[in-house]
N, C-alpha and C. Protein backbone atom coordinates (compact mmCIF):
# COMPACT_ATOMS: atom_id res chain seq x y z
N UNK A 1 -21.53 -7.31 44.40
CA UNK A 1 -21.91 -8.05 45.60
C UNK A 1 -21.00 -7.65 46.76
N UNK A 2 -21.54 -7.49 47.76
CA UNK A 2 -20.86 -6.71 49.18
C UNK A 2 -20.15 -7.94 50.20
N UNK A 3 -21.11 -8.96 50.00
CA UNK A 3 -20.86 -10.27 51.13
C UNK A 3 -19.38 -11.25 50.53
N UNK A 4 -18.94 -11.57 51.05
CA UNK A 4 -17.46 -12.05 50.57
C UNK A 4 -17.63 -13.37 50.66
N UNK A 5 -17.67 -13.98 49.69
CA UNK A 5 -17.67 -15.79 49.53
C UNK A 5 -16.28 -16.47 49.54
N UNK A 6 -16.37 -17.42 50.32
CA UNK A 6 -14.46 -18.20 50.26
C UNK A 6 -14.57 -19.17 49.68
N UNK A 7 -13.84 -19.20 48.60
CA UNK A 7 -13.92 -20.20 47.82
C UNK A 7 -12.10 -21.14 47.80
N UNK A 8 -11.78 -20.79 48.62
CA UNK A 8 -10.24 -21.47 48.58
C UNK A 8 -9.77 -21.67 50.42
N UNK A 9 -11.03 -22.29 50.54
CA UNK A 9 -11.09 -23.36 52.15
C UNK A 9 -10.06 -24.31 51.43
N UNK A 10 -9.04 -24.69 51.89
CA UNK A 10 -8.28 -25.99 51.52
C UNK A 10 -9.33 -27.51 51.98
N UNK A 11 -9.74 -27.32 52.75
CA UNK A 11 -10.64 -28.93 53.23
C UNK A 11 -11.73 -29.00 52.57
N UNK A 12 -12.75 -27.31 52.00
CA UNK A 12 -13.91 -27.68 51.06
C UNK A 12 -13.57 -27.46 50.06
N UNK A 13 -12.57 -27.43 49.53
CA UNK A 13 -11.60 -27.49 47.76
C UNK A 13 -12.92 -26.07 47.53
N UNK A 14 -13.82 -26.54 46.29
CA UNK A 14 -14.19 -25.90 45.44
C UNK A 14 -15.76 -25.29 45.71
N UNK A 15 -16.03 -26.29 47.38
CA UNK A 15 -17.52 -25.48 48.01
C UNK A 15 -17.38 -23.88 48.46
N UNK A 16 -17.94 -23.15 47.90
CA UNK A 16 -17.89 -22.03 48.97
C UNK A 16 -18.61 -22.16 49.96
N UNK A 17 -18.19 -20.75 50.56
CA UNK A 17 -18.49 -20.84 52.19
C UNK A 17 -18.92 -19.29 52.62
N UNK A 18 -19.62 -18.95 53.28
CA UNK A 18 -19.61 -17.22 54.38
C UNK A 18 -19.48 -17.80 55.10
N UNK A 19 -18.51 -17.02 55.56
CA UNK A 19 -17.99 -17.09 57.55
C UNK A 19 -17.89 -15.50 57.76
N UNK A 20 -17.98 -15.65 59.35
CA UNK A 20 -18.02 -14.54 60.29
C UNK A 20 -17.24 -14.10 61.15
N UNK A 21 -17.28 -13.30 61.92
CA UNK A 21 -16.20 -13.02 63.22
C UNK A 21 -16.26 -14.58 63.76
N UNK A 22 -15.28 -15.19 64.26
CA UNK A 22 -15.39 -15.92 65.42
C UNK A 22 -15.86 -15.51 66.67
N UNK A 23 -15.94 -16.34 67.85
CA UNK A 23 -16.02 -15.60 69.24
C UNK A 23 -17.64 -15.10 69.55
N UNK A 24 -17.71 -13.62 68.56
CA UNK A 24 -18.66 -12.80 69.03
C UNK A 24 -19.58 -13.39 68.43
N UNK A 25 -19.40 -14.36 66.74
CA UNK A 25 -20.75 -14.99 67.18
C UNK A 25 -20.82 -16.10 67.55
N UNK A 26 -20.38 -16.15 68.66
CA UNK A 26 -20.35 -17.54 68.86
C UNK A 26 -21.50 -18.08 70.43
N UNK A 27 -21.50 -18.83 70.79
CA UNK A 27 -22.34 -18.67 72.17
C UNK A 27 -21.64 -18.18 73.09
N UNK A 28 -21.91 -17.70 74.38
CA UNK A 28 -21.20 -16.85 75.40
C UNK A 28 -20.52 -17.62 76.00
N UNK A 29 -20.40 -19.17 76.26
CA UNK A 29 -20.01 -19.87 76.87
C UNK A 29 -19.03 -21.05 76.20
N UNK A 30 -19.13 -20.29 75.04
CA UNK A 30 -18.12 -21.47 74.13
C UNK A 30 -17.23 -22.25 74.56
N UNK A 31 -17.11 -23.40 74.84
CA UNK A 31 -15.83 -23.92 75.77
C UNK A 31 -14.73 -24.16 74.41
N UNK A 32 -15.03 -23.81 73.10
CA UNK A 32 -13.19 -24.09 72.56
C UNK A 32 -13.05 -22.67 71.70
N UNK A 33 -13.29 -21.51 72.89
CA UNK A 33 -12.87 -20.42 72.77
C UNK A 33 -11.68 -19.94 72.39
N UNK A 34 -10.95 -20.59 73.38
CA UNK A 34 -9.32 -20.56 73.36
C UNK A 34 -8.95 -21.13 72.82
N UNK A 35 -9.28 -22.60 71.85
CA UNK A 35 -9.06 -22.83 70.64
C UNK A 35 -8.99 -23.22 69.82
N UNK A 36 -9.61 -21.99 69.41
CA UNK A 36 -10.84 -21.94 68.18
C UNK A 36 -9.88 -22.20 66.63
N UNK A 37 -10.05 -22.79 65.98
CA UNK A 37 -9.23 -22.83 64.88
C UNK A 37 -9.38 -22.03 63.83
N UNK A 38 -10.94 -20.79 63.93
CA UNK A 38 -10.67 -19.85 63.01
C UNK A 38 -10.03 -18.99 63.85
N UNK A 39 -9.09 -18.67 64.77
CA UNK A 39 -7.99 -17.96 65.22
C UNK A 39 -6.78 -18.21 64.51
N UNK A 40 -6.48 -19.22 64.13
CA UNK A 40 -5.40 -19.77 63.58
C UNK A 40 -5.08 -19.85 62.28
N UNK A 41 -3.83 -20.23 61.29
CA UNK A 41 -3.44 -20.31 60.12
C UNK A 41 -3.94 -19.24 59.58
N UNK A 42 -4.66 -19.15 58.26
CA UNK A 42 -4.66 -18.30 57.74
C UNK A 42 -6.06 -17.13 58.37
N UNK A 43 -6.79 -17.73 59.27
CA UNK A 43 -7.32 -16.82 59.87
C UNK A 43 -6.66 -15.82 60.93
N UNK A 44 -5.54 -15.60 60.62
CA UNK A 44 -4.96 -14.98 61.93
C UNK A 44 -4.51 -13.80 60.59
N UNK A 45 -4.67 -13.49 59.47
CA UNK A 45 -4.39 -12.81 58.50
C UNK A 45 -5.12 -11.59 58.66
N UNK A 46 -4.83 -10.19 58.93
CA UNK A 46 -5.24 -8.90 58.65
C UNK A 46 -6.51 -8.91 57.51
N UNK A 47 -6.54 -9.47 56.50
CA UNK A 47 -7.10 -9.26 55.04
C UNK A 47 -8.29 -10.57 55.52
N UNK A 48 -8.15 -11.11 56.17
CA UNK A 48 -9.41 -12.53 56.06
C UNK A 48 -10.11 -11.87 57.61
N UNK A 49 -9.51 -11.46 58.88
CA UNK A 49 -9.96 -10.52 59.63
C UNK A 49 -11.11 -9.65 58.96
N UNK A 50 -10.22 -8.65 58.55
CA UNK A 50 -10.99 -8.05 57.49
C UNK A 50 -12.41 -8.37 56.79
N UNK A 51 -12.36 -9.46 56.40
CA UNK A 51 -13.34 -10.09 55.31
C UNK A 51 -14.75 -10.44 56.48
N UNK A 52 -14.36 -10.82 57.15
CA UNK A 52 -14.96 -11.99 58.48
C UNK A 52 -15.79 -10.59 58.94
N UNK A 53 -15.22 -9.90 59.84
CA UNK A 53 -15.84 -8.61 60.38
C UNK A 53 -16.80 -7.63 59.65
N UNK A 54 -16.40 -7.89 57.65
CA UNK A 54 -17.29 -6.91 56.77
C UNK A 54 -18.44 -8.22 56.21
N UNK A 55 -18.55 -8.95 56.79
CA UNK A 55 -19.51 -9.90 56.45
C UNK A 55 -20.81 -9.72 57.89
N UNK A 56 -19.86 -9.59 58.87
CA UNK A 56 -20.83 -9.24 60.01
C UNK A 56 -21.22 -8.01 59.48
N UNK A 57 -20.34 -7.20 59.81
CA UNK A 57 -21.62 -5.87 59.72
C UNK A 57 -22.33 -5.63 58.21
N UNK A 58 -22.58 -6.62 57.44
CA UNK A 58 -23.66 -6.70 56.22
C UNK A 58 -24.77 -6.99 56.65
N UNK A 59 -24.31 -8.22 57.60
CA UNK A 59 -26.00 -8.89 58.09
C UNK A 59 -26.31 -7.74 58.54
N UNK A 60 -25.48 -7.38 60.24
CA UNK A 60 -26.15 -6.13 60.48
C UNK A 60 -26.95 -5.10 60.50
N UNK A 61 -25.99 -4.18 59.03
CA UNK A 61 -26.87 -3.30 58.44
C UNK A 61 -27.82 -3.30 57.58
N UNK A 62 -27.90 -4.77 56.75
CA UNK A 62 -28.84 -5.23 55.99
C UNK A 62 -29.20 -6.23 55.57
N UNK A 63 -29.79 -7.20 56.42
CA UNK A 63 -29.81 -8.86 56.44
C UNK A 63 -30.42 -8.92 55.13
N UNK A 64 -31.42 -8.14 54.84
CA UNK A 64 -32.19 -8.75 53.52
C UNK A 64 -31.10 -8.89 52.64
N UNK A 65 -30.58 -7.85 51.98
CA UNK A 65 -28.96 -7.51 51.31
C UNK A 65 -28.30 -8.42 51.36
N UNK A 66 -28.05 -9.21 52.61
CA UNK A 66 -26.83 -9.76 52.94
C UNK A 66 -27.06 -11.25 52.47
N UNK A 67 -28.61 -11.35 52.70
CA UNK A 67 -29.20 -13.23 52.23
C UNK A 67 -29.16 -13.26 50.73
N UNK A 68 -29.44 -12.03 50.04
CA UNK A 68 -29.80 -11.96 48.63
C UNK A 68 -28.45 -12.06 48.40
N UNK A 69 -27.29 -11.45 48.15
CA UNK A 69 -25.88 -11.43 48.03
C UNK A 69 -25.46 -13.07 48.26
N UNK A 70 -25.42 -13.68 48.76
CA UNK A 70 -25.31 -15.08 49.12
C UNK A 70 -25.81 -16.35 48.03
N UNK A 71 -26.98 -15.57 48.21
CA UNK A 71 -28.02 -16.78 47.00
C UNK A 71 -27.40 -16.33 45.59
N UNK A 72 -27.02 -14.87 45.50
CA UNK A 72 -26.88 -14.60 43.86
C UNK A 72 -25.50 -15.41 43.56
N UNK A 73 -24.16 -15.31 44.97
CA UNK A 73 -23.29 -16.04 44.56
C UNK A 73 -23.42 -17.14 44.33
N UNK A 74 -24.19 -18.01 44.77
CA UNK A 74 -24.72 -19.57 44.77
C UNK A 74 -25.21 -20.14 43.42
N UNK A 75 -26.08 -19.16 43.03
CA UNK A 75 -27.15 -19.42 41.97
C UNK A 75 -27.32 -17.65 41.21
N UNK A 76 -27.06 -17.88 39.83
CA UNK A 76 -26.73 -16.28 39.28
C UNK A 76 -26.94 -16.42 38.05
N UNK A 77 -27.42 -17.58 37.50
CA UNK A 77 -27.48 -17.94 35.78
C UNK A 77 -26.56 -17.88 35.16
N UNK A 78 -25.04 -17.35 35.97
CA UNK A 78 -23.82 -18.08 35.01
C UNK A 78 -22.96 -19.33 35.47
N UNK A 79 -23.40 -19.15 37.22
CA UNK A 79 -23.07 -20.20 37.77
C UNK A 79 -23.94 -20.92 39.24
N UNK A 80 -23.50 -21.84 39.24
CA UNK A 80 -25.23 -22.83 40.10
C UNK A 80 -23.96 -23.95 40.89
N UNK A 81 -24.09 -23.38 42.02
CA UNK A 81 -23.36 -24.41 43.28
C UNK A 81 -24.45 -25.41 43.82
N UNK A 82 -24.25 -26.61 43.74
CA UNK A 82 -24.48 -27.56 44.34
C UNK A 82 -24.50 -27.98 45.73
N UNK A 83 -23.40 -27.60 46.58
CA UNK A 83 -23.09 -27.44 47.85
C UNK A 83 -22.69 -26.10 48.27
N UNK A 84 -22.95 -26.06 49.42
CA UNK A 84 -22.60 -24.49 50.04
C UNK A 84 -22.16 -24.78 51.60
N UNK A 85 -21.39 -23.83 52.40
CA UNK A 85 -20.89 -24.43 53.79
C UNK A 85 -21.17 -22.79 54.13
N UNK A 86 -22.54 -23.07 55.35
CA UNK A 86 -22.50 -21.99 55.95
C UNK A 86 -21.30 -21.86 57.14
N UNK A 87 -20.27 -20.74 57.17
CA UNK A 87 -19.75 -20.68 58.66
C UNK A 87 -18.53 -21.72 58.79
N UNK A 88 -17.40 -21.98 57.77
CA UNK A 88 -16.35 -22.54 58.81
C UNK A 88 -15.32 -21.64 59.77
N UNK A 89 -16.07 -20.07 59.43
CA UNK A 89 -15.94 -19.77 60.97
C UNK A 89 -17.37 -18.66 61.42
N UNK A 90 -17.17 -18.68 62.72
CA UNK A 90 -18.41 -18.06 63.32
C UNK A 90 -19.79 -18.74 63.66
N UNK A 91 -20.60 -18.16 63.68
CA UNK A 91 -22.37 -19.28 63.84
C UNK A 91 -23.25 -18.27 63.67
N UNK A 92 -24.05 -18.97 63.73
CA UNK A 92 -26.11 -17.84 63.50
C UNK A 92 -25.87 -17.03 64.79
N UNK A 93 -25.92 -15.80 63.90
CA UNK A 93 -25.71 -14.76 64.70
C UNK A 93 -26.99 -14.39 65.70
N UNK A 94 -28.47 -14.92 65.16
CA UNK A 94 -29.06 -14.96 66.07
C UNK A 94 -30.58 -15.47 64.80
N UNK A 95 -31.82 -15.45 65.78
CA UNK A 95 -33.17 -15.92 65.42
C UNK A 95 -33.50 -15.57 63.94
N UNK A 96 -33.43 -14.27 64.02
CA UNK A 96 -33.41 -13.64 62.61
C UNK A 96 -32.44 -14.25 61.36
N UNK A 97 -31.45 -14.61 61.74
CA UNK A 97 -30.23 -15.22 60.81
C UNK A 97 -30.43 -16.20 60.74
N UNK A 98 -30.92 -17.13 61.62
CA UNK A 98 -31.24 -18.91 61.24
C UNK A 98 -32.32 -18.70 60.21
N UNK A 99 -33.50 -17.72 61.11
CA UNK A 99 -34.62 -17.52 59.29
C UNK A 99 -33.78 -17.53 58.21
N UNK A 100 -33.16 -16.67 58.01
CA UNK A 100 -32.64 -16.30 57.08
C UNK A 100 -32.01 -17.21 56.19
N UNK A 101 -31.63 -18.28 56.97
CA UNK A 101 -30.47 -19.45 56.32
C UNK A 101 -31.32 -20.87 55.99
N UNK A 102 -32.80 -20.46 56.46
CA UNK A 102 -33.44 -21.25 56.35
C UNK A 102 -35.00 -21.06 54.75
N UNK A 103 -34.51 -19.70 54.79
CA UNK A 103 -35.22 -19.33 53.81
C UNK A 103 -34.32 -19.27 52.39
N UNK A 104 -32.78 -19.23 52.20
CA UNK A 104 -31.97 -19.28 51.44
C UNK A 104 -32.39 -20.50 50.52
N UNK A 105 -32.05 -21.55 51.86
CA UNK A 105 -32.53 -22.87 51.18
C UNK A 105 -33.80 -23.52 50.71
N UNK A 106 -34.72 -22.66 51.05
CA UNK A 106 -36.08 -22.62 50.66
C UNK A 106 -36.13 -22.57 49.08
N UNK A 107 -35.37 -21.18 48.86
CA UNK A 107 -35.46 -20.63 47.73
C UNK A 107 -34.15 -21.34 46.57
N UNK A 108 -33.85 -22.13 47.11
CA UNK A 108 -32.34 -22.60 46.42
C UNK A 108 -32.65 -23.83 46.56
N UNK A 109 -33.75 -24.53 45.90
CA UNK A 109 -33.53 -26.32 46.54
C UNK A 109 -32.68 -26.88 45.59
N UNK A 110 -32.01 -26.84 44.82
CA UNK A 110 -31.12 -27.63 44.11
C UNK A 110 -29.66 -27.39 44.36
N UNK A 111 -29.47 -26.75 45.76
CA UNK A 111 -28.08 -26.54 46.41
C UNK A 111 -28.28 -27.13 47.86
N UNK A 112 -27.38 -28.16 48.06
CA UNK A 112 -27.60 -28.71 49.51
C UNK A 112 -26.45 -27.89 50.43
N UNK A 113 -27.31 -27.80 51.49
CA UNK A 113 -26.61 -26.82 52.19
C UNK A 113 -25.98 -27.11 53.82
N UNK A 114 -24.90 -27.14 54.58
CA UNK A 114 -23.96 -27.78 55.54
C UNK A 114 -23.88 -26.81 56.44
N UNK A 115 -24.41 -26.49 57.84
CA UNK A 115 -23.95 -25.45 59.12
C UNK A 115 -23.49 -26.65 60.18
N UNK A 116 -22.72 -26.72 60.84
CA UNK A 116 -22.74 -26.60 61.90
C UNK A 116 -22.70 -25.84 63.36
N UNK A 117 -23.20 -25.78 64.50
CA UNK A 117 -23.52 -24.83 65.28
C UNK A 117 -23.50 -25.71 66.77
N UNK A 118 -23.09 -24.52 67.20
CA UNK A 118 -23.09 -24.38 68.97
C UNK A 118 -23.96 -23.98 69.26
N UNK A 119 -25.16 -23.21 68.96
CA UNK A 119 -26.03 -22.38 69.32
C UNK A 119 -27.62 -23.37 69.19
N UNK A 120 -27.41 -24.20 70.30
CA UNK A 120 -28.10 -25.65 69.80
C UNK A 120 -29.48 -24.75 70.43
N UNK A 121 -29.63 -24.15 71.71
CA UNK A 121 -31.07 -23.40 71.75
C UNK A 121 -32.10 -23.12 70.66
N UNK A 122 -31.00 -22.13 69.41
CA UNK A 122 -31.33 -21.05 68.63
C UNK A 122 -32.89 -22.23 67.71
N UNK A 123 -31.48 -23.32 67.16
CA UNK A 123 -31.74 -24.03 66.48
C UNK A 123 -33.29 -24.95 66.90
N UNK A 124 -33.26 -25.10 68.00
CA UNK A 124 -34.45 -26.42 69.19
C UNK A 124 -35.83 -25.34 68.96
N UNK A 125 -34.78 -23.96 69.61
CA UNK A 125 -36.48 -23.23 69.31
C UNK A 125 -37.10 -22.53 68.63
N UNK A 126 -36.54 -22.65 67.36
CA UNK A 126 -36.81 -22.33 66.02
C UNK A 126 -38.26 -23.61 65.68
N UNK A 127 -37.51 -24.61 65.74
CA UNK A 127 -38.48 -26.04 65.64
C UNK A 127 -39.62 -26.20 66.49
N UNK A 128 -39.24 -26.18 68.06
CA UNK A 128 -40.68 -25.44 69.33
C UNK A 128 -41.46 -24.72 68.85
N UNK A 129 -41.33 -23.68 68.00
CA UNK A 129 -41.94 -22.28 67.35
C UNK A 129 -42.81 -22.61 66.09
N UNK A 130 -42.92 -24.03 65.67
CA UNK A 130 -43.46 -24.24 64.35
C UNK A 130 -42.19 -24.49 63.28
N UNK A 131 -41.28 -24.06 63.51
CA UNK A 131 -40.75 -23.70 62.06
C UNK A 131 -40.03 -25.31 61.63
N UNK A 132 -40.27 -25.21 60.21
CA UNK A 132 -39.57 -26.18 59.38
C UNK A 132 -37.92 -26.58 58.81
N UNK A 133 -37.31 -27.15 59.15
CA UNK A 133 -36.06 -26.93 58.23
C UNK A 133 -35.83 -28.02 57.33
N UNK A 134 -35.57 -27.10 56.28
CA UNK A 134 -35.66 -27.86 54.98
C UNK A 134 -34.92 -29.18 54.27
N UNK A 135 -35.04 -30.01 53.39
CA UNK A 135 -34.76 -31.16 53.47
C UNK A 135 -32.94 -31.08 53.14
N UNK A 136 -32.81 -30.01 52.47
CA UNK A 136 -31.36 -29.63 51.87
C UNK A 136 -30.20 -28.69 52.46
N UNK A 137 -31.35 -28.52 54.00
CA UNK A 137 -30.74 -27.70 54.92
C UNK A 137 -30.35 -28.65 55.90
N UNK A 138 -28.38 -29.00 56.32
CA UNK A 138 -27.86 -29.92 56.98
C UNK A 138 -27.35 -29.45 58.23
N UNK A 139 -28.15 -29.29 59.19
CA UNK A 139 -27.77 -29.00 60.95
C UNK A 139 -27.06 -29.73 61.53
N UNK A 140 -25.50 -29.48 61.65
CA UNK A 140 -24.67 -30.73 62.69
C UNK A 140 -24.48 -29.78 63.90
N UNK A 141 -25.09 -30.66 65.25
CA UNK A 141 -24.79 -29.90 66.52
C UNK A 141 -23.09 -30.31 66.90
N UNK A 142 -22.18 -29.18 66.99
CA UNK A 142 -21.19 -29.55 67.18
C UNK A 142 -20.73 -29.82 68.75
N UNK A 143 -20.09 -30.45 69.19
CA UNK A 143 -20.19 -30.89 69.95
C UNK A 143 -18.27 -30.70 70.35
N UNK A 144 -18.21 -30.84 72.02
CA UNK A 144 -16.76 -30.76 72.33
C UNK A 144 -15.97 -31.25 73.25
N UNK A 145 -15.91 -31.14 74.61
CA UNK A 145 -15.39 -32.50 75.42
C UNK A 145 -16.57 -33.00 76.12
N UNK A 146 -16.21 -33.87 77.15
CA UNK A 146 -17.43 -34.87 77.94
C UNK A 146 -17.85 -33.79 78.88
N UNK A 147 -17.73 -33.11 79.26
CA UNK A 147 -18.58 -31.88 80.30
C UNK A 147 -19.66 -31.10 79.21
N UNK A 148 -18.98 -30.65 78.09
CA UNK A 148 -19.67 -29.66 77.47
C UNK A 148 -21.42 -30.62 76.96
N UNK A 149 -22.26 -29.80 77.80
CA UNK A 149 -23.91 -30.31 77.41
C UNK A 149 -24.36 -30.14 75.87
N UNK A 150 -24.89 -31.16 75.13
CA UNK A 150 -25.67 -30.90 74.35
C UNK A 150 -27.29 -30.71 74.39
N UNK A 151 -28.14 -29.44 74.11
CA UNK A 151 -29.33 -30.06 74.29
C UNK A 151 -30.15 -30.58 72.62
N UNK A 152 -30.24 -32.02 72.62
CA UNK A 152 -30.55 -32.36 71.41
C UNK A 152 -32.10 -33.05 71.07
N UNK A 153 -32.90 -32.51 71.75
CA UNK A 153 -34.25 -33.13 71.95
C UNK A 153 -34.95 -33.53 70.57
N UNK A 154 -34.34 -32.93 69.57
CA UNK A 154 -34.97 -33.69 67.86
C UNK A 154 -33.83 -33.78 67.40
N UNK A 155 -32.41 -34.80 67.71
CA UNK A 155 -31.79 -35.72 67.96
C UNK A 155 -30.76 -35.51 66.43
N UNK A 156 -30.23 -34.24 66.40
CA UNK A 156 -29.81 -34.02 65.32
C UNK A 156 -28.53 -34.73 65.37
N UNK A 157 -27.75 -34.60 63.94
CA UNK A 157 -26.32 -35.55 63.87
C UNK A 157 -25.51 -34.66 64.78
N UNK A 158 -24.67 -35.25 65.49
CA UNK A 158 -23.69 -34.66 66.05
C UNK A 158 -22.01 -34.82 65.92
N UNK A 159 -21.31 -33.72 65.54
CA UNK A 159 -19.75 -33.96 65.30
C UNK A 159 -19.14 -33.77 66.86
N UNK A 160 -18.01 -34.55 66.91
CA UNK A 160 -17.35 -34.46 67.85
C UNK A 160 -15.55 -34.35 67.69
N UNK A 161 -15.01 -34.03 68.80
CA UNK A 161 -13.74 -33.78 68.53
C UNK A 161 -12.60 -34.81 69.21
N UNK A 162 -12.01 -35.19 68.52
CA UNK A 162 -10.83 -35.91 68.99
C UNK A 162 -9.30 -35.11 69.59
N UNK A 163 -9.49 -34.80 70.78
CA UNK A 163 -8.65 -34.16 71.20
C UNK A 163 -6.84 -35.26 71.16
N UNK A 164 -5.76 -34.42 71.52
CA UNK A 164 -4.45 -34.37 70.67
C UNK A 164 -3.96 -35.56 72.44
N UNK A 165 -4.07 -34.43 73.38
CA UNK A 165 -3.66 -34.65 74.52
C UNK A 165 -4.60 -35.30 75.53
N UNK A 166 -5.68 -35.85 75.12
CA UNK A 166 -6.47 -36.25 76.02
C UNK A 166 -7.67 -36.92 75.89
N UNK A 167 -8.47 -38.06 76.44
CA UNK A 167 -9.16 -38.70 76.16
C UNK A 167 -10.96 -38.05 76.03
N UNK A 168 -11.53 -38.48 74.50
CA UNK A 168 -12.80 -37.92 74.78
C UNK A 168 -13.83 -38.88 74.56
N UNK A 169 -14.67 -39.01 76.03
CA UNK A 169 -15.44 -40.50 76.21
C UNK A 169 -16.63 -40.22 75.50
N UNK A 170 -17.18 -39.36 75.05
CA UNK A 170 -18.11 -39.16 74.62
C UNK A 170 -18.35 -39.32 73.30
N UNK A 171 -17.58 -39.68 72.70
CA UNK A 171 -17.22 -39.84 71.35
C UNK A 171 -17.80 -41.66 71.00
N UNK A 172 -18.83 -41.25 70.46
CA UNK A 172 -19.62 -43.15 69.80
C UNK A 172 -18.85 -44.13 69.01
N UNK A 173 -18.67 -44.78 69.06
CA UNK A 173 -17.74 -45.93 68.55
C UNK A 173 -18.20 -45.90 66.91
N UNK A 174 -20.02 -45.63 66.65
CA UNK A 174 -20.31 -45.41 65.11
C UNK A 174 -20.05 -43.93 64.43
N UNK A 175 -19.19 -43.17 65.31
CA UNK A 175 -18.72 -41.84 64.61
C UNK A 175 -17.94 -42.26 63.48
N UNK A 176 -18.60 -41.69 62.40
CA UNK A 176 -17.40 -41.84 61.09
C UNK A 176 -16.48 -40.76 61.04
N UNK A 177 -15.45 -40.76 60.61
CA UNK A 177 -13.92 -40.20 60.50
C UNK A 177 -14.18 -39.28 59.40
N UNK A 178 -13.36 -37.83 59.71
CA UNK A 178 -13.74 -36.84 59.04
C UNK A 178 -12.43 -37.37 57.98
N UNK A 179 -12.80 -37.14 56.53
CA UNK A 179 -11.82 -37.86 55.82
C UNK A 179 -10.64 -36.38 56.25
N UNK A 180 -11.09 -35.55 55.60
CA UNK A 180 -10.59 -34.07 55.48
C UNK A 180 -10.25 -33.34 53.89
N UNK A 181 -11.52 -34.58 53.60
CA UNK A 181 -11.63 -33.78 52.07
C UNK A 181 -13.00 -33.61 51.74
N UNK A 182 -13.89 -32.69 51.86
CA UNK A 182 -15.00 -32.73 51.72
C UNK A 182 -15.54 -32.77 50.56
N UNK A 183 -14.62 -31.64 49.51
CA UNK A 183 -15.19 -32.44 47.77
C UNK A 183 -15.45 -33.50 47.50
N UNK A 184 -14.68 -34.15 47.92
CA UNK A 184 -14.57 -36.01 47.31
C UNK A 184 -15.41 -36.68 48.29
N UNK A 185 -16.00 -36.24 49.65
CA UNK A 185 -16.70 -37.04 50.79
C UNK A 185 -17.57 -36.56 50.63
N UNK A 186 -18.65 -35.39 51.44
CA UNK A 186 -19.49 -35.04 51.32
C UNK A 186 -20.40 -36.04 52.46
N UNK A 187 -19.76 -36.68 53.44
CA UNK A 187 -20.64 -37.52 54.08
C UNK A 187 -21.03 -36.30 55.23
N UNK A 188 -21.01 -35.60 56.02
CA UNK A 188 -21.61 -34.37 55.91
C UNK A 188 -22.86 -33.70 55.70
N UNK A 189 -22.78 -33.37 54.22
CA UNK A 189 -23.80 -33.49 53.53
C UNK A 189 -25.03 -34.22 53.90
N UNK A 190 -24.79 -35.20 54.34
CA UNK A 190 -25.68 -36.88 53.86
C UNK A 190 -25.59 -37.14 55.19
N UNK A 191 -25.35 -36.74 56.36
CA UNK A 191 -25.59 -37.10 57.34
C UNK A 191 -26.93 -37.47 57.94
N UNK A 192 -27.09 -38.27 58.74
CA UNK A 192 -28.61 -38.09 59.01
C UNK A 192 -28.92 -38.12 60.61
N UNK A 193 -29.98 -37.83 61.08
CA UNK A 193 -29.96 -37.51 62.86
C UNK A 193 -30.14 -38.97 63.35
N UNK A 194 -29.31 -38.48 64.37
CA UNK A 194 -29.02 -40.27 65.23
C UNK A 194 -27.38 -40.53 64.74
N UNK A 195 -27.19 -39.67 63.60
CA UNK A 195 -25.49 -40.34 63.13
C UNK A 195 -24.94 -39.33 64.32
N UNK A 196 -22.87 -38.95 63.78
CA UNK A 196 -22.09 -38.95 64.00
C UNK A 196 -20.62 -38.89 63.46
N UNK A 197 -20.09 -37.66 63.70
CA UNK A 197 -19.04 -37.41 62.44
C UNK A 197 -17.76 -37.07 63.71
N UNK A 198 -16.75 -37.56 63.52
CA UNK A 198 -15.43 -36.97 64.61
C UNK A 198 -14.26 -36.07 64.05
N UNK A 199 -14.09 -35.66 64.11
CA UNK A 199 -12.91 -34.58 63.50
C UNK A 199 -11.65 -34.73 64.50
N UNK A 200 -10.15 -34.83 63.84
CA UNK A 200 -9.12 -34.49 65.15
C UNK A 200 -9.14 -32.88 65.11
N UNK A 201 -9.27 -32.54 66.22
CA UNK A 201 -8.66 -31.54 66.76
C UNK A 201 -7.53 -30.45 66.02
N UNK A 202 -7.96 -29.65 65.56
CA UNK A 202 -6.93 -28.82 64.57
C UNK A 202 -6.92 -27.34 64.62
């Protein structure tokens, strides 16, 4: 298998995960560019660099390759994940890649599956277009200070951030608290649209 699965996220213990470059896939206008927390700790490592950048150019050169590689780590007949975390770093690299993540879970319904994304367009007009997303497929629009717009017209859950140095009004009084253990929580997972999840700032 070519695509590199992380399985030693300290916050998703034992979920794996694909992640990507930060930044480039990120939207053009990202407002927590500067900072971004897959810049940091152990993403600031030569060897996870590495990993992040040879995961992009898989989709790249061969998205089919790159979705099949994914599902076999997931589900392979010696072992069968339950949860999966697309992206704790990077996002849908574009139209073609949300298919893609949307057909994973098509084909995998007994693995519930967690993205969150900035790329709230990609996502709105995927749905405008006809398309379905599946019951095990979990869309959180992430969200970041009180300027930054969401457009959320089929009213998905939204996470927000609790900044260190400064007040964020936008943040709902029914946001539940990211524990920062997602094995044991999984509320995430189980989110549903109209909720609300807050994370501090890290």
């Amino acid at each position: 298998m070519s695509v590199k699965i992380s399985t030693t996220n300290s916050k998703l213990g034992l979920i794996p995960s694909v992640n990507l470059t930060p930044i480039v896939t990120c939207r053009k206008n990202c407002p927590c560019a500067k900072d971004c927390y897959a810049r940091k700790g152990n993403f600031r490592f030569q060897n996870v660099k590495d990993s992040l950048a040879h995961n992009l150019q898989e989709y790249v050169e061969n998205p089919t390759q790159y979705f099949a590689d994914i599902k076999h780590a997931i589900n392979n007949g010696m072992v069968s994940y339950s949860y999966f975390r697309w992206h704790a770093a990077g996002d849908f690299v574009d139209e073609a890649y949300f298919a893609g993540v949307v057909k994973v879970a098509l084909d995998l319904p007994n693995t519930s599956f967690l993205a969150f994304t900035k790329k709230f367009e990609l996502v709105n007009e995927y749905l405008q277009n006809g398309g379905v997303i599946p019951k095990n497929l979990h869309i959180v629009f992430s969200a970041w200070g009180d300027e930054f717009h969401i457009e959320n017209p089929y009213n998905f859950p939204v996470a927000y951030v609790r900044f260190h140095d400064s007040e964020n009004k936008s943040i709902p009084e029914t946001a539940v608290e990211c524990s920062g253990d997602c094995t044991n929580c999984l509320q995430c997972w189980n989110i549903r649209n109209g909720e609300s999840v807050v994370f501090n700032k890290h």
